[in-house]
PDB file of N, CA and C in Angstrom:
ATOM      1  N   UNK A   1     -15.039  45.808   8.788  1.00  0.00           N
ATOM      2  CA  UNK A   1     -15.822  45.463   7.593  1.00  0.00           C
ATOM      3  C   UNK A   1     -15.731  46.587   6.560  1.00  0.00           C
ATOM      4  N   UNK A   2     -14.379  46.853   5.969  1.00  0.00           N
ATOM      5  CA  UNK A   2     -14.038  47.832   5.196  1.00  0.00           C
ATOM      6  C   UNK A   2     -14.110  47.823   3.837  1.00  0.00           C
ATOM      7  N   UNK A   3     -15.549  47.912   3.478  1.00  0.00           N
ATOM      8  CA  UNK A   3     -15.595  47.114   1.374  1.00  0.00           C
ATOM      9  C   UNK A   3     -15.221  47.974   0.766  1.00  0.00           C
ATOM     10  N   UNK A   4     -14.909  49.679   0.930  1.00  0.00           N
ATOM     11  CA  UNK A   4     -14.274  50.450   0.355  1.00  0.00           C
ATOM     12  C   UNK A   4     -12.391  50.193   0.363  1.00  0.00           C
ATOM     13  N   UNK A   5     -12.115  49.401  -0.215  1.00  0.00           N
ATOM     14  CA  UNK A   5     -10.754  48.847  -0.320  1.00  0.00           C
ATOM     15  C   UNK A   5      -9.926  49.127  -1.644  1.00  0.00           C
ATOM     16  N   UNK A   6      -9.010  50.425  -1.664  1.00  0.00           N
ATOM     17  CA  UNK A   6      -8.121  50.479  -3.134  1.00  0.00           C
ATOM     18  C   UNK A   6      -7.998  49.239  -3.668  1.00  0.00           C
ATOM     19  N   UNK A   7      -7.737  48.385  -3.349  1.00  0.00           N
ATOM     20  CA  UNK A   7      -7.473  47.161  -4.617  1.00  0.00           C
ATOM     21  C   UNK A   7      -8.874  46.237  -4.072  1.00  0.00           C
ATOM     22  N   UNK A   8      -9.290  45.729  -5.244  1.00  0.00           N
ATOM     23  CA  UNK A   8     -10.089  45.113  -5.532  1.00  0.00           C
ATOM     24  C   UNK A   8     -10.062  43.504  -5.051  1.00  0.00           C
ATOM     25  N   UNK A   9     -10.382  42.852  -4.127  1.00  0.00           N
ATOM     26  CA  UNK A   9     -10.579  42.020  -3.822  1.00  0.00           C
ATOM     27  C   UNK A   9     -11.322  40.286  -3.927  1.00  0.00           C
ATOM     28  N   UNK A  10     -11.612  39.779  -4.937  1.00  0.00           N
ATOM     29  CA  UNK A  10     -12.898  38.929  -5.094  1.00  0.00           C
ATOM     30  C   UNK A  10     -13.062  38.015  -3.916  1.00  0.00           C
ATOM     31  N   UNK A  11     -13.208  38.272  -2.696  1.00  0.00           N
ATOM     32  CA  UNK A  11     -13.718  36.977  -1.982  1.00  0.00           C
ATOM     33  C   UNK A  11     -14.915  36.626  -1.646  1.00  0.00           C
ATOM     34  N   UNK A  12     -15.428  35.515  -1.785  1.00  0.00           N
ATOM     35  CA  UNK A  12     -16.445  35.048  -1.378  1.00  0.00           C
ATOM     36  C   UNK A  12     -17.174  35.049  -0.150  1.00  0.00           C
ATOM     37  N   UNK A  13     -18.480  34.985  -0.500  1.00  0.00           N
ATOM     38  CA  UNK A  13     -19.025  35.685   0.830  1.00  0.00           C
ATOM     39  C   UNK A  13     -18.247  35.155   2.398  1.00  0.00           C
ATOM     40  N   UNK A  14     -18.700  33.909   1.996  1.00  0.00           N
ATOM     41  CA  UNK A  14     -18.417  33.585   3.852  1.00  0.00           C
ATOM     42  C   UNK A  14     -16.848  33.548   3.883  1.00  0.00           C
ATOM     43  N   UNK A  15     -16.256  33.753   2.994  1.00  0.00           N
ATOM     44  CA  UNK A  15     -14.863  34.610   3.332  1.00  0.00           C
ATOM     45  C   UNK A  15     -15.047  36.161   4.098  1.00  0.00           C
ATOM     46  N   UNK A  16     -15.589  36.667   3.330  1.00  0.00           N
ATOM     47  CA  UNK A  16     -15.735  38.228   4.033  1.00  0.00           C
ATOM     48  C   UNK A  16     -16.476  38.130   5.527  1.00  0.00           C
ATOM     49  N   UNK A  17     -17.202  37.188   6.377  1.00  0.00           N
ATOM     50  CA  UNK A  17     -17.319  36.800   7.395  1.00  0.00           C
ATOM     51  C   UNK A  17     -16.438  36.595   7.961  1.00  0.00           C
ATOM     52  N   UNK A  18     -15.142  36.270   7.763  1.00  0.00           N
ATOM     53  CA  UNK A  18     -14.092  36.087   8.693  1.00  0.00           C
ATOM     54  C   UNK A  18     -13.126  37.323   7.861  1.00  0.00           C
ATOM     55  N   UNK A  19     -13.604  38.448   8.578  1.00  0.00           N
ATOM     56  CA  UNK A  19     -13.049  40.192   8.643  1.00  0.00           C
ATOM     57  C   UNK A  19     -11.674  39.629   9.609  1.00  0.00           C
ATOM     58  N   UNK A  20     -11.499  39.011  10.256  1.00  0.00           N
ATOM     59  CA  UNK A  20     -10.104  38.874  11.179  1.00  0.00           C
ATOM     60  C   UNK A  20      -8.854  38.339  10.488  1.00  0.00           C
ATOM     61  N   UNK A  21      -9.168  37.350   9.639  1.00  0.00           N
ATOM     62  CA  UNK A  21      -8.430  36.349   8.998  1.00  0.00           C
ATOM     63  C   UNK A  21      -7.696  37.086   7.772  1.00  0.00           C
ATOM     64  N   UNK A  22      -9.297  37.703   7.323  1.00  0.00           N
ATOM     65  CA  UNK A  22      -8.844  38.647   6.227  1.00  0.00           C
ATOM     66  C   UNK A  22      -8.204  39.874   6.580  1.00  0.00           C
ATOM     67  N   UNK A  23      -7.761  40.162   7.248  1.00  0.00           N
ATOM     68  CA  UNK A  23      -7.231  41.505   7.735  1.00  0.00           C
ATOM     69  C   UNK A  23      -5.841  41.400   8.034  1.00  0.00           C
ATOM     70  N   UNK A  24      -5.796  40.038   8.496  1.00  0.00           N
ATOM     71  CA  UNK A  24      -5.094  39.179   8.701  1.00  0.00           C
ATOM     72  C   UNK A  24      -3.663  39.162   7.701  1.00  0.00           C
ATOM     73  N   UNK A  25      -4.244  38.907   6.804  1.00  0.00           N
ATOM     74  CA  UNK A  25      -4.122  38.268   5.405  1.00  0.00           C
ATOM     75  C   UNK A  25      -3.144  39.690   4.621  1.00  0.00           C
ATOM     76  N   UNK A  26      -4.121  40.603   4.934  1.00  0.00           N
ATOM     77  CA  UNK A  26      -3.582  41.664   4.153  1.00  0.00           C
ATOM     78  C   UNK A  26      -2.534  42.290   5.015  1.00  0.00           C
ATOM     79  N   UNK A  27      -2.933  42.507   6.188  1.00  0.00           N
ATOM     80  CA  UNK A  27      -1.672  43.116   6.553  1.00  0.00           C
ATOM     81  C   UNK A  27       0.003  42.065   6.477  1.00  0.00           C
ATOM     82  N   UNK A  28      -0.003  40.683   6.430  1.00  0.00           N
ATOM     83  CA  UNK A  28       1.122  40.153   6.256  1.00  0.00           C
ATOM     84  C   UNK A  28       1.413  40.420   4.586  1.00  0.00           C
ATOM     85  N   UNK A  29       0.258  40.438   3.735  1.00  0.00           N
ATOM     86  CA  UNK A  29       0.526  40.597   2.008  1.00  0.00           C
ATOM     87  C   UNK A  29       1.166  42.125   1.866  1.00  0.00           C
ATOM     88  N   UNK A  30       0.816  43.000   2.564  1.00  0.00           N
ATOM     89  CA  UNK A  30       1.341  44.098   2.550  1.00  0.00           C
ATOM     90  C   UNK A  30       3.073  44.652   3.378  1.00  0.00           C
ATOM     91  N   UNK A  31       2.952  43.405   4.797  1.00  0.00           N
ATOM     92  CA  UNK A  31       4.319  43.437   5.615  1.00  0.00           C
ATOM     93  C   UNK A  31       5.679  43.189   4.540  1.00  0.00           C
ATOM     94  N   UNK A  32       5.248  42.306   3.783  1.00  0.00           N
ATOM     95  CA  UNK A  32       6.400  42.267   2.186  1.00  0.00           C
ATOM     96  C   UNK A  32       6.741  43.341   2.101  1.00  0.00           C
ATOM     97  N   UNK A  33       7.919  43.104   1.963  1.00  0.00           N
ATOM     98  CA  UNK A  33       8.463  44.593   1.434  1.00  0.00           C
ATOM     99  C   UNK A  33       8.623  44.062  -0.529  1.00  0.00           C
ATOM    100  N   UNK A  34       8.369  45.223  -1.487  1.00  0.00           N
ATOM    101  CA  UNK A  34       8.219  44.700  -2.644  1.00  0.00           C
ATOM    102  C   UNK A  34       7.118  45.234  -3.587  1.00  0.00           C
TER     103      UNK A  34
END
C-alpha cells in the first residue's frame, strides 16, 4: 500500500483495494522496455 509513488496515479478508491492487481499492473507497464 505504497501512496508515496513518483508518478502520479488517479485510481479510484476501490481500485486501490486491489494493491495486487495494481502492482500487478505496474510492474508489467514498467516490464516495457521504452
Amino acid at each position: 500500500m505504497a501512496k508515496t509513488h513518483k508518478l502520479s496515479f488517479k485510481i479510484p478508491e476501490d481500485q486501490k483495494t486491489k494493491d495486487g492487481k495494481y502492482k500487478i499492473a505496474i510492474a508489467s507497464f514498467f516490464s516495457i522496455p521504452g
